[in-house]
Protein backbone atom coordinates (compact mmCIF):
# COMPACT_ATOMS: atom_id res chain seq x y z
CA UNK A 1 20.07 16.78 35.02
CA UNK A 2 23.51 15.14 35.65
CA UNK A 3 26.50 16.14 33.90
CA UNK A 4 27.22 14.47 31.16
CA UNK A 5 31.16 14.94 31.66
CA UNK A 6 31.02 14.21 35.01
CA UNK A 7 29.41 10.85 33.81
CA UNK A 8 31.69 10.69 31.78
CA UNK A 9 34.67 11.23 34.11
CA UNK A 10 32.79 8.36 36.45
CA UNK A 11 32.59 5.73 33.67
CA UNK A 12 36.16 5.77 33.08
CA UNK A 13 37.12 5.97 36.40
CA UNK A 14 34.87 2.46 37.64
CA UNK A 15 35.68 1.31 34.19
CA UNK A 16 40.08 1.89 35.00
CA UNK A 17 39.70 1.73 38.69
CA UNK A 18 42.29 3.66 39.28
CA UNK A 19 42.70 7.94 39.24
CA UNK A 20 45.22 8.23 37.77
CA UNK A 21 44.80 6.05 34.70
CA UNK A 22 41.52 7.95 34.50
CA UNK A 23 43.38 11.54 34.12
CA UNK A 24 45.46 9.97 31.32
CA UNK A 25 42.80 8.50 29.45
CA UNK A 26 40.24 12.20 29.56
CA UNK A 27 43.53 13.99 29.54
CA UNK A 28 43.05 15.86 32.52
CA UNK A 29 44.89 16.35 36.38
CA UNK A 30 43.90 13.98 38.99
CA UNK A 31 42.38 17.01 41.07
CA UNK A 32 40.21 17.51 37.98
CA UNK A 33 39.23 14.02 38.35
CA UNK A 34 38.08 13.92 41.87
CA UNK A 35 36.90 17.16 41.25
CA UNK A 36 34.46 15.78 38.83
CA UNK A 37 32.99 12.86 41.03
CA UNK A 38 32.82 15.32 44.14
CA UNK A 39 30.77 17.38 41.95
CA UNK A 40 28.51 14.27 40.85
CA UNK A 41 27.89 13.17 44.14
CA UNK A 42 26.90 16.26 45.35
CA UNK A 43 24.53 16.76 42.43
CA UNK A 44 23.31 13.09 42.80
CA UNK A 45 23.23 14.10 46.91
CA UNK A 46 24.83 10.30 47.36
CA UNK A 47 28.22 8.51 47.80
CA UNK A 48 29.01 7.06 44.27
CA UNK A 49 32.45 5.46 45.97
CA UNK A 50 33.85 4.81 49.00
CA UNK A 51 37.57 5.50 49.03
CA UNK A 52 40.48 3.43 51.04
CA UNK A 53 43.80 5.32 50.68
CA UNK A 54 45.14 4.76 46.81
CA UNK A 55 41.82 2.73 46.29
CA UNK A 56 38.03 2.64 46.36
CA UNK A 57 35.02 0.80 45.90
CA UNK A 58 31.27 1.81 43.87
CA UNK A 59 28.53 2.24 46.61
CA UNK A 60 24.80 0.96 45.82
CA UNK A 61 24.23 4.48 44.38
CA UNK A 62 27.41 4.94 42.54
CA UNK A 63 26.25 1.10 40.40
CA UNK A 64 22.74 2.97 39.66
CA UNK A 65 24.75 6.03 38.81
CA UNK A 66 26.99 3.76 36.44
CA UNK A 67 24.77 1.75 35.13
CA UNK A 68 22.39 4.88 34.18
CA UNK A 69 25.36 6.68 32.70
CA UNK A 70 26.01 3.65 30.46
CA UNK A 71 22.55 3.84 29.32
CA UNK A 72 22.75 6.86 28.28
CA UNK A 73 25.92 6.62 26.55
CA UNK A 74 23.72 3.62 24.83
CA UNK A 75 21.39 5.69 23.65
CA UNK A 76 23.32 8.44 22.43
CA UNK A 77 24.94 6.10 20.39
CA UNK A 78 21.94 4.74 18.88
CA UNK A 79 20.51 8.23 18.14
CA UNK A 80 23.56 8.96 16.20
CA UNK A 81 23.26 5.78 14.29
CA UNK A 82 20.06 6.65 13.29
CA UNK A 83 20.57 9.79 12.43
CA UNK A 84 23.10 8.99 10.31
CA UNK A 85 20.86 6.46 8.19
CA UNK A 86 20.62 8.51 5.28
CA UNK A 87 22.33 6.29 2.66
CA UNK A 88 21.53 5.69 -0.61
CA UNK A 89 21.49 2.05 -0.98
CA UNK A 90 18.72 1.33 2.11
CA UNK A 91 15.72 2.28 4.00
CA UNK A 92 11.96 2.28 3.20
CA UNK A 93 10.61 4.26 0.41
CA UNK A 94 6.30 4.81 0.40
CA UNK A 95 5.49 6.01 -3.11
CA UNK A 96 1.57 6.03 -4.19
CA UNK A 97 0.19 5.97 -7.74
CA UNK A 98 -2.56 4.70 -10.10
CA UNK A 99 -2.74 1.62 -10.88
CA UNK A 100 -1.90 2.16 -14.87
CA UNK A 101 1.36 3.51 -13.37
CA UNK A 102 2.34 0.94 -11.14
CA UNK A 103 1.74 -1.55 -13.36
CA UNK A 104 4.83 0.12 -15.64
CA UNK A 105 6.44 1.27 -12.93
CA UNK A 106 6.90 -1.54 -10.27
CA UNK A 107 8.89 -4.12 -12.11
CA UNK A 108 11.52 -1.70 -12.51
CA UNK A 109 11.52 -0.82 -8.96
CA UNK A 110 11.78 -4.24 -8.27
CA UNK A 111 14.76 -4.56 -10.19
CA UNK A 112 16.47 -1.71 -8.14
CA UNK A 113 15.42 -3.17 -4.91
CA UNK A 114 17.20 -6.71 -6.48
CA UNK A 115 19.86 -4.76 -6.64
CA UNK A 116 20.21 -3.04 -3.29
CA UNK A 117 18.53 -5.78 -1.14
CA UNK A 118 18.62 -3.43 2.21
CA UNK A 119 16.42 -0.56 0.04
CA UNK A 120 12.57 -1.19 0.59
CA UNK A 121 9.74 -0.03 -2.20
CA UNK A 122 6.33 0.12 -0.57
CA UNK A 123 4.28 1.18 -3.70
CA UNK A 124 0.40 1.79 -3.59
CA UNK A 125 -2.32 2.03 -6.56
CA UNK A 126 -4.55 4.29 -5.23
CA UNK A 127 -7.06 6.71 -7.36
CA UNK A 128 -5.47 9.97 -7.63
CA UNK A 129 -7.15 11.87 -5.80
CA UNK A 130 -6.64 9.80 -2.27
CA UNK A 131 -2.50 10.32 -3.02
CA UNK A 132 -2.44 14.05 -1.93
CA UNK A 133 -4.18 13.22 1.20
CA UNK A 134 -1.68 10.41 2.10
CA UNK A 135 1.34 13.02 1.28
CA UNK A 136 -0.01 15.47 3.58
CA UNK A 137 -0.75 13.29 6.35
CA UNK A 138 2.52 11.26 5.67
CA UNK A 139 1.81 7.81 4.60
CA UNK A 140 3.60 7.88 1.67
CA UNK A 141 6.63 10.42 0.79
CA UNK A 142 5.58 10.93 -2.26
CA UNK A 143 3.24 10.19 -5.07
CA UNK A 144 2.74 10.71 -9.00
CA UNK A 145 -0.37 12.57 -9.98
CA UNK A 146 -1.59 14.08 -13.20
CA UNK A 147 -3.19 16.96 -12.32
CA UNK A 148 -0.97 19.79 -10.36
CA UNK A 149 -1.64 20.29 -7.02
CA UNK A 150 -1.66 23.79 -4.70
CA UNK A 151 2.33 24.46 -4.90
CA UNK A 152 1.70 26.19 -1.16
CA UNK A 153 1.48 22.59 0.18
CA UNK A 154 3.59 20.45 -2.57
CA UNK A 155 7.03 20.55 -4.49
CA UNK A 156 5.41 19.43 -7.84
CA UNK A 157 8.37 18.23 -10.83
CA UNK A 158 6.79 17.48 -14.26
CA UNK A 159 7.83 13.92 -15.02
CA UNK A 160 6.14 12.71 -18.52
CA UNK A 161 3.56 12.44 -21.12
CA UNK A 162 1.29 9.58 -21.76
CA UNK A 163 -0.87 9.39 -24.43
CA UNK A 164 -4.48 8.18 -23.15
CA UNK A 165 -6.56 5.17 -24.91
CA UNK A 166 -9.89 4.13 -26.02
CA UNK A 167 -9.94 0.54 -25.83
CA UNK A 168 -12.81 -1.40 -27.26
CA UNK A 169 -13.38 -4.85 -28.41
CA UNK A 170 -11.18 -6.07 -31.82
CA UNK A 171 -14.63 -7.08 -34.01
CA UNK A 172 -16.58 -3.49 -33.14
CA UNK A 173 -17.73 -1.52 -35.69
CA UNK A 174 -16.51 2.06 -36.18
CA UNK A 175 -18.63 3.07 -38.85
CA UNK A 176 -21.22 3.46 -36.46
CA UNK A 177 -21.19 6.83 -34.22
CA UNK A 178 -18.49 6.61 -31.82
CA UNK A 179 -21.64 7.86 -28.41
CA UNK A 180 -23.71 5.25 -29.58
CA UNK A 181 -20.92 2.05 -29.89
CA UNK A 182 -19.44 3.35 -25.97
CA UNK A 183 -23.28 3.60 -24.98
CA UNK A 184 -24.03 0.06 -26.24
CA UNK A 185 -20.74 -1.73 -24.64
CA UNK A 186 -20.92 -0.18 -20.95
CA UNK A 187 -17.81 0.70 -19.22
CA UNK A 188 -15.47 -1.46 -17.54
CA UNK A 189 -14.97 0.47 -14.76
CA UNK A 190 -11.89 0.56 -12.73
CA UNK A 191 -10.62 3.21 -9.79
CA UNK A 192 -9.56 6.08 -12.15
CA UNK A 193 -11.78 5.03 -15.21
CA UNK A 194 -13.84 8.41 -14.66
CA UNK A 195 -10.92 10.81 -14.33
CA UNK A 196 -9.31 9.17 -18.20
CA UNK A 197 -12.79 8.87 -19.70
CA UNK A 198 -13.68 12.45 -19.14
CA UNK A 199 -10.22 14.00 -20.02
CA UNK A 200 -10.63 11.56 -23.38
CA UNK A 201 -13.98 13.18 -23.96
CA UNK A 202 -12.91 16.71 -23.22
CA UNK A 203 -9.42 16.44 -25.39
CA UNK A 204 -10.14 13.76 -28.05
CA UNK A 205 -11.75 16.45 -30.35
CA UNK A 206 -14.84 14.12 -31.37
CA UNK A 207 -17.76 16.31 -31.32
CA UNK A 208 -19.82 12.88 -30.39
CA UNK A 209 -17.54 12.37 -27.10
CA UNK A 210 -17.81 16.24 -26.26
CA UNK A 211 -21.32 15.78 -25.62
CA UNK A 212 -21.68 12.45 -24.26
CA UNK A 213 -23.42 12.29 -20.99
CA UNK A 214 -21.70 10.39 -18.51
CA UNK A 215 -24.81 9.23 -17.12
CA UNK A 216 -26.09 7.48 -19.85
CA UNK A 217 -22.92 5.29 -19.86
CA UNK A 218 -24.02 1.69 -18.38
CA UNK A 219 -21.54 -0.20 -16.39
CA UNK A 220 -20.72 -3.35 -17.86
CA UNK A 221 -17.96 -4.53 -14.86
CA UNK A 222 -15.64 -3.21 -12.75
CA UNK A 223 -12.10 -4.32 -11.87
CA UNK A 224 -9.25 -2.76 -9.53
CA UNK A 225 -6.87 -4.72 -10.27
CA UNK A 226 -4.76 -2.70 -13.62
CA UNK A 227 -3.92 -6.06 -15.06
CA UNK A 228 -7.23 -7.95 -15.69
CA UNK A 229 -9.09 -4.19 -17.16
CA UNK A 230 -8.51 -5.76 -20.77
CA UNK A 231 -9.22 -9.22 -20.07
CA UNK A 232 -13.06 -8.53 -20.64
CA UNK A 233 -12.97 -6.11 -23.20
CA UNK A 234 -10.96 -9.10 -25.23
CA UNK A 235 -13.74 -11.36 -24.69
CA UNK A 236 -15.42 -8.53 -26.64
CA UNK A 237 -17.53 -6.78 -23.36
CA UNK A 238 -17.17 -3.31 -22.53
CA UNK A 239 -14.77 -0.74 -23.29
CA UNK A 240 -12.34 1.22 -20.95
CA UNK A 241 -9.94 4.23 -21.38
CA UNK A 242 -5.90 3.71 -20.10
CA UNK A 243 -3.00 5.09 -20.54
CA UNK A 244 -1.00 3.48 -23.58
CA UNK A 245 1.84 2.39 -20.95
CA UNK A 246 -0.60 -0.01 -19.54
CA UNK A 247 -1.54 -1.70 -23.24
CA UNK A 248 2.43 -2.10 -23.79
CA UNK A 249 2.18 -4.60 -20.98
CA UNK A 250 -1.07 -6.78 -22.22
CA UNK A 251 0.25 -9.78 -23.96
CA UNK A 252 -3.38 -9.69 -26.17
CA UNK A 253 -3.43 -6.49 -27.87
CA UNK A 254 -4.24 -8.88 -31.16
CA UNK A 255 -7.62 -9.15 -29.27
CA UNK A 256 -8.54 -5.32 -28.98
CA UNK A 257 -8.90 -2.22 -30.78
CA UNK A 258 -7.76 1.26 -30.00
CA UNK A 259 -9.94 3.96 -31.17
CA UNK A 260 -7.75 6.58 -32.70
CA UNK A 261 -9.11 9.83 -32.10
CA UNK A 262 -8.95 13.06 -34.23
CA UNK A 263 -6.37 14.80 -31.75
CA UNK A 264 -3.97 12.79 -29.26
CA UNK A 265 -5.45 12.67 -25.70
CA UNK A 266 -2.23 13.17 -23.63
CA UNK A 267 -1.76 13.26 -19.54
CA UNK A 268 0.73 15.10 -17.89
CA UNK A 269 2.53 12.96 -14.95
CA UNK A 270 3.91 14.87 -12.09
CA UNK A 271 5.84 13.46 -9.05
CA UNK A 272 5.30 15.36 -6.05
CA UNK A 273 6.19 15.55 -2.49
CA UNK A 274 5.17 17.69 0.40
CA UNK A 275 6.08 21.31 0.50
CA UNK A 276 9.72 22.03 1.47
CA UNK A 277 10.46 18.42 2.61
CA UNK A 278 13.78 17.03 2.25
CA UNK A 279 13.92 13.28 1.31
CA UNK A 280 16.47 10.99 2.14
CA UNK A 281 19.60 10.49 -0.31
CA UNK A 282 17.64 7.12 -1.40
CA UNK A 283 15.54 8.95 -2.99
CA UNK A 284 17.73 9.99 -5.27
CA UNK A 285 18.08 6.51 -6.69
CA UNK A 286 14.98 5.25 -6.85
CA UNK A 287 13.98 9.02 -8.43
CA UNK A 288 16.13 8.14 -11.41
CA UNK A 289 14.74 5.15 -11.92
CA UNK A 290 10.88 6.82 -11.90
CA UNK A 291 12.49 9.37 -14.43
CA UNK A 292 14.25 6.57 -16.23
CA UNK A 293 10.76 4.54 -17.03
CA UNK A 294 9.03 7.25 -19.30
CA UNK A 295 12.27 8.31 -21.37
């Protein structure tokens, strides 16, 4: 490998063409300046300059040997760009969810990202379970789950409560058993559908629910996308369990009912990241605006 101050040295002397000027500029003798480039061309084994008294001239080699040097000097400065791209107002930030969550969470990332136009927010509403896997193989940076994972592989932070919600149509009638109206409506199925409608069952307290069997629980749609879970249940088909967060949104709540259990079926959110990671200082931001959205 070729000196990098002898590069250096041969830069600014092409670059000032004279050996003199060059010792100024590096602050060194002229001896140490010819000194360097004999030491270069030995190294490189060719002639980087041919000299003529008080002047000289760059050789074939000594232009590779430049332009190479340059190059470098290029790239070095690039590198140190880059690695100096931790600011808090820009870069790309891969955050995964549920779909109940994005669907509260995402307009007020997009509000930050209105703000700082150079900060990026990839979000994806994914079932949880698929969001540990992405962390670990590093698709996303970080995610928000509800259930805490192994704290060998993940820095886990409790971020909020939501209350879960049976949703069935406005015009059903509760006076009937509670098993036998969810049996006769069929679930409108969405990715994490299972995962709420079995911690409903197993917190909610209703002896009914606690021994409902999953299986006899007909399907009566299914819809990923968070926003259009309700539409169908309005139009008085099916029933579904969400978090309350995503009912807050649905501008036709006159058109449901929420079934209000004996005990409060609540979720624990937790944002995590991989194990011992550090994440860039944008994090920070867009952190406090995560935090922000359940206070």
């Amino acid at each position: 490998m070729l000196n990098p101050v002898w590069l250096k040295t041969f830069v600014t002397l092409i670059e000032t063409g004279h050996f003199t000027k060059t010792a100024e500029k590096l602050f060194m003798t002229q001896p140490g300046v010819s000194q360097h480039i004999a030491k270069l061309e030995q190294a490189s084994k060719h002639l980087l300059i041919k000299r003529d008294k008080k002047s000289f001239v760059i050789t074939e080699q000594g232009q590779l040997v430049y332009d190479y040097a340059k190059n470098l000097a290029a790239a070095e400065s690039s590198l140190l760009e880059r690695l100096s791209f931790d600011a808090p107002d820009k870069g790309v930030c891969a955050i995964a969810c549920s779909g109940a969550v994005a669907l509260l969470l995402y307009p007020k990332l997009l509000d930050l990202q209105q703000q700082y136009n150079q900060l990026i927010i990839k979000l994806t509403a994914v079932p949880y379970q698929q969001i540990l896997t992405h962390i670990q193989q590093g698709v996303i940076d970080q995610g928000i789950v509800t259930n805490i994972p192994s704290k060998h592989l993940f820095d886990v932070t409790e971020l909020a409560k939501e209350e879960l919600c049976l949703v069935i149509p406005k015009n059903t009638d509760l006076e009937v058993n509670i098993k036998d109206i969810l049996i006769k409506l069929g679930l409108i199925a969405h990715p994490d559908a299972g995962h709420y409608l079995s911690l409903y069952c197993a917190q909610s307290e209703e002896p009914s629910l606690q021994q409902l069997n999953f299986a006899d629980i007909p399907e009566a749609g299914f819809i990923n996308q968070i926003s259009q879970i309700l539409h169908p249940i309005a139009k008085g088909i099916g029933f579904t369990v969400l978090p309350k967060s995503a009912l807050d949104s649905y501008g036709e709540l006159h058109k449901i009912k929420i079934v209000k259990p004996q005990k409060p079926v609540i979720e624990t959110l937790y944002l995590v990241k991989k194990k011992n990671r550090s994440l860039p200082a944008r994090f920070t931001v867009v952190n406090s605006v995560i935090e922000y959205t359940w206070q």
